[in-house]
C-alpha atoms as a PDB file:
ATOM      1  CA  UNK A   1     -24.927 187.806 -79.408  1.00  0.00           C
ATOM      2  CA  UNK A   2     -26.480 189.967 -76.911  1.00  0.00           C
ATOM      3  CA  UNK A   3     -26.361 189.783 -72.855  1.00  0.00           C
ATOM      4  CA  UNK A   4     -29.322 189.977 -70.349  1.00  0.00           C
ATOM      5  CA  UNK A   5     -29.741 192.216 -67.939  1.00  0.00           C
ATOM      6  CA  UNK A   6     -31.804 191.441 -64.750  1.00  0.00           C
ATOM      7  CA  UNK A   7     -32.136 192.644 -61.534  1.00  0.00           C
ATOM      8  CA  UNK A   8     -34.388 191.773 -58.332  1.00  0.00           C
ATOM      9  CA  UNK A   9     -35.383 195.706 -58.025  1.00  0.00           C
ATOM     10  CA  UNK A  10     -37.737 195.160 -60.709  1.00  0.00           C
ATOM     11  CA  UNK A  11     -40.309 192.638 -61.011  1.00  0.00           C
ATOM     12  CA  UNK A  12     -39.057 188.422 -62.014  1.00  0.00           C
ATOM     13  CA  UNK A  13     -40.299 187.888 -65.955  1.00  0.00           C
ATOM     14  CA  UNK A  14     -43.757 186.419 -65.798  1.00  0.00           C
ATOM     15  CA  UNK A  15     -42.769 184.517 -69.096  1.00  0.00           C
ATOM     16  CA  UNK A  16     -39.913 183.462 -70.972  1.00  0.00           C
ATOM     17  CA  UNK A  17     -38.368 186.832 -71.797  1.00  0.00           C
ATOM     18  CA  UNK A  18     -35.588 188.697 -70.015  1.00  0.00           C
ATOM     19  CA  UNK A  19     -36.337 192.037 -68.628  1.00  0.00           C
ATOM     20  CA  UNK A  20     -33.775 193.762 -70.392  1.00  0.00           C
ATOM     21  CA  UNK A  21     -31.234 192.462 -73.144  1.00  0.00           C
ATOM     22  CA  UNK A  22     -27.916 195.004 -74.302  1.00  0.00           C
ATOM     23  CA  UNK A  23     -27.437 194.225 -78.228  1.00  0.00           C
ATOM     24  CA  UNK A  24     -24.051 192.714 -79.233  1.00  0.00           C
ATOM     25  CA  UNK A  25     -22.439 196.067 -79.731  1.00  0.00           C
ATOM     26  CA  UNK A  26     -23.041 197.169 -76.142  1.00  0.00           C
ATOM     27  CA  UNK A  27     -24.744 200.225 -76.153  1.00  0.00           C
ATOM     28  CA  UNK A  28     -28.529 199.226 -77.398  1.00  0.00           C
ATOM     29  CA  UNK A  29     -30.620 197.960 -74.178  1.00  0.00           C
ATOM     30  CA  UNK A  30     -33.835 196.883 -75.125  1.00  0.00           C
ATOM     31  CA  UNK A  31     -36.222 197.002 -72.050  1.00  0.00           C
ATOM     32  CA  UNK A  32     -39.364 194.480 -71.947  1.00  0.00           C
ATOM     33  CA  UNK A  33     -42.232 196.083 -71.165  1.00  0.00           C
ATOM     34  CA  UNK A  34     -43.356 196.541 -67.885  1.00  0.00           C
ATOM     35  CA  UNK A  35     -46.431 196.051 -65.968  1.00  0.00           C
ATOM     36  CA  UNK A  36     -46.803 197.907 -62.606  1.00  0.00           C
ATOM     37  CA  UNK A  37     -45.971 194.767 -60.248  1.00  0.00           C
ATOM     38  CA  UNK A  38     -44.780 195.112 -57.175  1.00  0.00           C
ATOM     39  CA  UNK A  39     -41.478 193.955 -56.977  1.00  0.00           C
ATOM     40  CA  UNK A  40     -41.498 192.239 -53.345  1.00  0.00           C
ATOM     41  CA  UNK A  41     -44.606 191.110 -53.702  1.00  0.00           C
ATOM     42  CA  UNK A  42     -44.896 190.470 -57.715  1.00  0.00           C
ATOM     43  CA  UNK A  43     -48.361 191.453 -57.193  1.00  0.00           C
ATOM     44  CA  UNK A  44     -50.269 193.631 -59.460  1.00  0.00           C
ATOM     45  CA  UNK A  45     -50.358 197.364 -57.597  1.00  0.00           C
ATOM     46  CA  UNK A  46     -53.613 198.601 -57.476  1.00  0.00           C
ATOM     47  CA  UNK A  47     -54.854 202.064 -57.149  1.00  0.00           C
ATOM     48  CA  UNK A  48     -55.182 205.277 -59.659  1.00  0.00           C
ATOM     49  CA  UNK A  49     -54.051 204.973 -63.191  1.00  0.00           C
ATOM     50  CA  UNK A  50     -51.109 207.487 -62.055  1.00  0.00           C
ATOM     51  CA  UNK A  51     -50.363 204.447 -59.225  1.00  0.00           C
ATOM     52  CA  UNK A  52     -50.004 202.035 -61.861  1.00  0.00           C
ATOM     53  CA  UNK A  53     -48.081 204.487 -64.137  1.00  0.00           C
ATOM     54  CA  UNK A  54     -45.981 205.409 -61.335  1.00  0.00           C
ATOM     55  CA  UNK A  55     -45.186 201.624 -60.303  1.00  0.00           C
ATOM     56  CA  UNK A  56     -44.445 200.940 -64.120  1.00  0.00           C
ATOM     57  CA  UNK A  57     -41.916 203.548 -64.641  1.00  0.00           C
ATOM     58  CA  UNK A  58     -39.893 202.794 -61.028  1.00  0.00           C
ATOM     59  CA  UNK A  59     -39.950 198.882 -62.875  1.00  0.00           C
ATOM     60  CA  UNK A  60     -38.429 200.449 -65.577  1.00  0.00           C
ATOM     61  CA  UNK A  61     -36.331 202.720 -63.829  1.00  0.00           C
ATOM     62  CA  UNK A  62     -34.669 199.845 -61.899  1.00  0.00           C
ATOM     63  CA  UNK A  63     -33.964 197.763 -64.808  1.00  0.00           C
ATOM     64  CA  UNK A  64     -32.432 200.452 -66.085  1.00  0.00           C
ATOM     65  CA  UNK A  65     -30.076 201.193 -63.251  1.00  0.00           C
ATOM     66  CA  UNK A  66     -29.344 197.594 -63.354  1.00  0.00           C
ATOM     67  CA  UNK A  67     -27.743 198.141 -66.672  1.00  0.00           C
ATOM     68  CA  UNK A  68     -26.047 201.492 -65.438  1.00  0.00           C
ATOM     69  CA  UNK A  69     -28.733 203.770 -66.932  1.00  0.00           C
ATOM     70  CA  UNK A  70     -31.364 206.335 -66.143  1.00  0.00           C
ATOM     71  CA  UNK A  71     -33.873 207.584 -68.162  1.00  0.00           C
ATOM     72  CA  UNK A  72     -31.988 210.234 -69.961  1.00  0.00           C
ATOM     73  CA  UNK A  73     -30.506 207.078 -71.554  1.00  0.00           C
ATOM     74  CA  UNK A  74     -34.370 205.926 -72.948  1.00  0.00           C
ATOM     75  CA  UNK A  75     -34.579 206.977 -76.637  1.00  0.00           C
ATOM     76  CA  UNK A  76     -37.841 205.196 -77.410  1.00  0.00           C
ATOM     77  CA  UNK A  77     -40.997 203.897 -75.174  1.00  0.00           C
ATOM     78  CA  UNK A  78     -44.196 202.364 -75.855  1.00  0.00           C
ATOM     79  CA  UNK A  79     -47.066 202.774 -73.442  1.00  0.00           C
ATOM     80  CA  UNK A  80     -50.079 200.471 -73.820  1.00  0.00           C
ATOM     81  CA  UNK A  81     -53.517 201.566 -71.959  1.00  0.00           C
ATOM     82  CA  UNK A  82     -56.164 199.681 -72.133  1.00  0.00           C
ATOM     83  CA  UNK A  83     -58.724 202.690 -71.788  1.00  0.00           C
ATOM     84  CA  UNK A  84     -57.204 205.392 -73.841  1.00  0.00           C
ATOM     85  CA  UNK A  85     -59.071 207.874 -71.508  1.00  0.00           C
ATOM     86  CA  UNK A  86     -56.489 207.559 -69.169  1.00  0.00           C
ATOM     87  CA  UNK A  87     -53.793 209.016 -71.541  1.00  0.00           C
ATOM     88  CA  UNK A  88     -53.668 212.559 -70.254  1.00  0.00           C
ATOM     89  CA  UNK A  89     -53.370 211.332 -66.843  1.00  0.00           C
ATOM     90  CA  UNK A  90     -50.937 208.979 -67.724  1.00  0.00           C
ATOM     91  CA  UNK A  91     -48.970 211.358 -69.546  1.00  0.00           C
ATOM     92  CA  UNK A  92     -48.790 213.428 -66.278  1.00  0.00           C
ATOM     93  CA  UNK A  93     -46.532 210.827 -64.414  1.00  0.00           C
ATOM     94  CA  UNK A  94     -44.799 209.892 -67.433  1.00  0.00           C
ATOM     95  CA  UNK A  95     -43.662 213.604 -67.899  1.00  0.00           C
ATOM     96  CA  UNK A  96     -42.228 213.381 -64.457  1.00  0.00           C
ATOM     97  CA  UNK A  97     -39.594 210.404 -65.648  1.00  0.00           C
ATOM     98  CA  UNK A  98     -38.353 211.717 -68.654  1.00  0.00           C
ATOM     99  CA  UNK A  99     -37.020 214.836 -68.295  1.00  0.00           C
ATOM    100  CA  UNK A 100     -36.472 218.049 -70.703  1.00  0.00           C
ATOM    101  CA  UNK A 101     -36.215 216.058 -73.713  1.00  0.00           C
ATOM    102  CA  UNK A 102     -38.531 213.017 -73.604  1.00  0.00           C
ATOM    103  CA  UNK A 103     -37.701 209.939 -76.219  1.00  0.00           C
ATOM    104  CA  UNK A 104     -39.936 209.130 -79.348  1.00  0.00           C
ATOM    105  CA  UNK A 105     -43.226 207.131 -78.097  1.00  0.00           C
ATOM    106  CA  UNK A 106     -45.824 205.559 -79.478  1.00  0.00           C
ATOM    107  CA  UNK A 107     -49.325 204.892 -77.200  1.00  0.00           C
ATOM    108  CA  UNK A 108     -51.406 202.307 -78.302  1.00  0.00           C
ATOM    109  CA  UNK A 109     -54.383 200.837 -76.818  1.00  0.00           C
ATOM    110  CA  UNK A 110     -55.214 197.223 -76.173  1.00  0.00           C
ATOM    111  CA  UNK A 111     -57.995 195.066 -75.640  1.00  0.00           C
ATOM    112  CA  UNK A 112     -56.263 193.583 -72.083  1.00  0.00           C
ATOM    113  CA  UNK A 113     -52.661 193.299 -70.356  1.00  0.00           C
ATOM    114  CA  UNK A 114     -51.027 190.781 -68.057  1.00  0.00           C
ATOM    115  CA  UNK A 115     -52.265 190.277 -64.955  1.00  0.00           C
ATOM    116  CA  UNK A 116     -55.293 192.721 -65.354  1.00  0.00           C
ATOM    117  CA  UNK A 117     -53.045 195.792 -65.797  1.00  0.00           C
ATOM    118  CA  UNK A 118     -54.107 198.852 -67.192  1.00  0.00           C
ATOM    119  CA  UNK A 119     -50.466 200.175 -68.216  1.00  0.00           C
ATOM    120  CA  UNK A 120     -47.603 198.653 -69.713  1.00  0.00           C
ATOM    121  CA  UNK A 121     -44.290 200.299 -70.768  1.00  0.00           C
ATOM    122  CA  UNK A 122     -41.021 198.854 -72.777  1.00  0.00           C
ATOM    123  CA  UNK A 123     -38.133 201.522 -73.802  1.00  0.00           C
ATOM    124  CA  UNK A 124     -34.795 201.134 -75.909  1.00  0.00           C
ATOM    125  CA  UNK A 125     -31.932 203.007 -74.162  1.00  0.00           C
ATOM    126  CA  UNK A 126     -28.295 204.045 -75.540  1.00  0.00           C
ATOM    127  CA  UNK A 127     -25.628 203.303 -72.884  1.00  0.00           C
ATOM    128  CA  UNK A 128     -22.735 205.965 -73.057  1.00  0.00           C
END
């Protein structure tokens, strides 16, 4: 059994997924990845790769606070680029979000994302 977590502070699902789900014990929230929509708008933010980043990790961030979380809570995150160039740069704003001891992550690229993107992140959180 396990609950979903959704809030309007972070972009609707653009498929049938739930943008967060806590496991049946409580305390594992597994985050869907996140694209960097606008969350008013749902429309794809456009800009630098640190705009998209940026956009990304505030999606994630409210989802998060939806389930009573912050980052320090985030144990695990995948990015996905689609131009591996752009790691360094997006490792920048990532740095920003998650603090003095960052979770395990794996970057990976891909050959396209939702919507044109050219970031996507997912996390797993602990909840105290």
């Amino acid at each position: 059994m396990h609950t979903a977590i959704a809030t309007p502070a972070a972009p609707r699902a653009i498929g049938p997924y739930s943008q967060a789900v806590v496991a049946a014990a409580g305390r594992t929230l597994y985050l869907s990845g996140q694209i960097p929509l606008d969350p008013r708008t749902g429309e794809l933010v456009r800009g630098t790769i640190e705009d998209e980043t940026r956009q990304a990790l505030e999606n994630l961030r409210a989802v998060l606070a939806a389930a009573g979380a912050g980052f320090d809570a985030v144990v695990r995150t995948t990015i996905f680029l689609v131009d591996l160039a752009d790691f360094a740069r997006v490792n920048e704003v990532y740095g920003g979000y998650v603090g003095a001891t960052p979770p395990a992550r794996a970057t990976v690229q891909v050959a396209g994302l939702p919507r044109g993107a050219r970031v996507e992140i997912d996390a797993v959180a602990v909840l105290a």
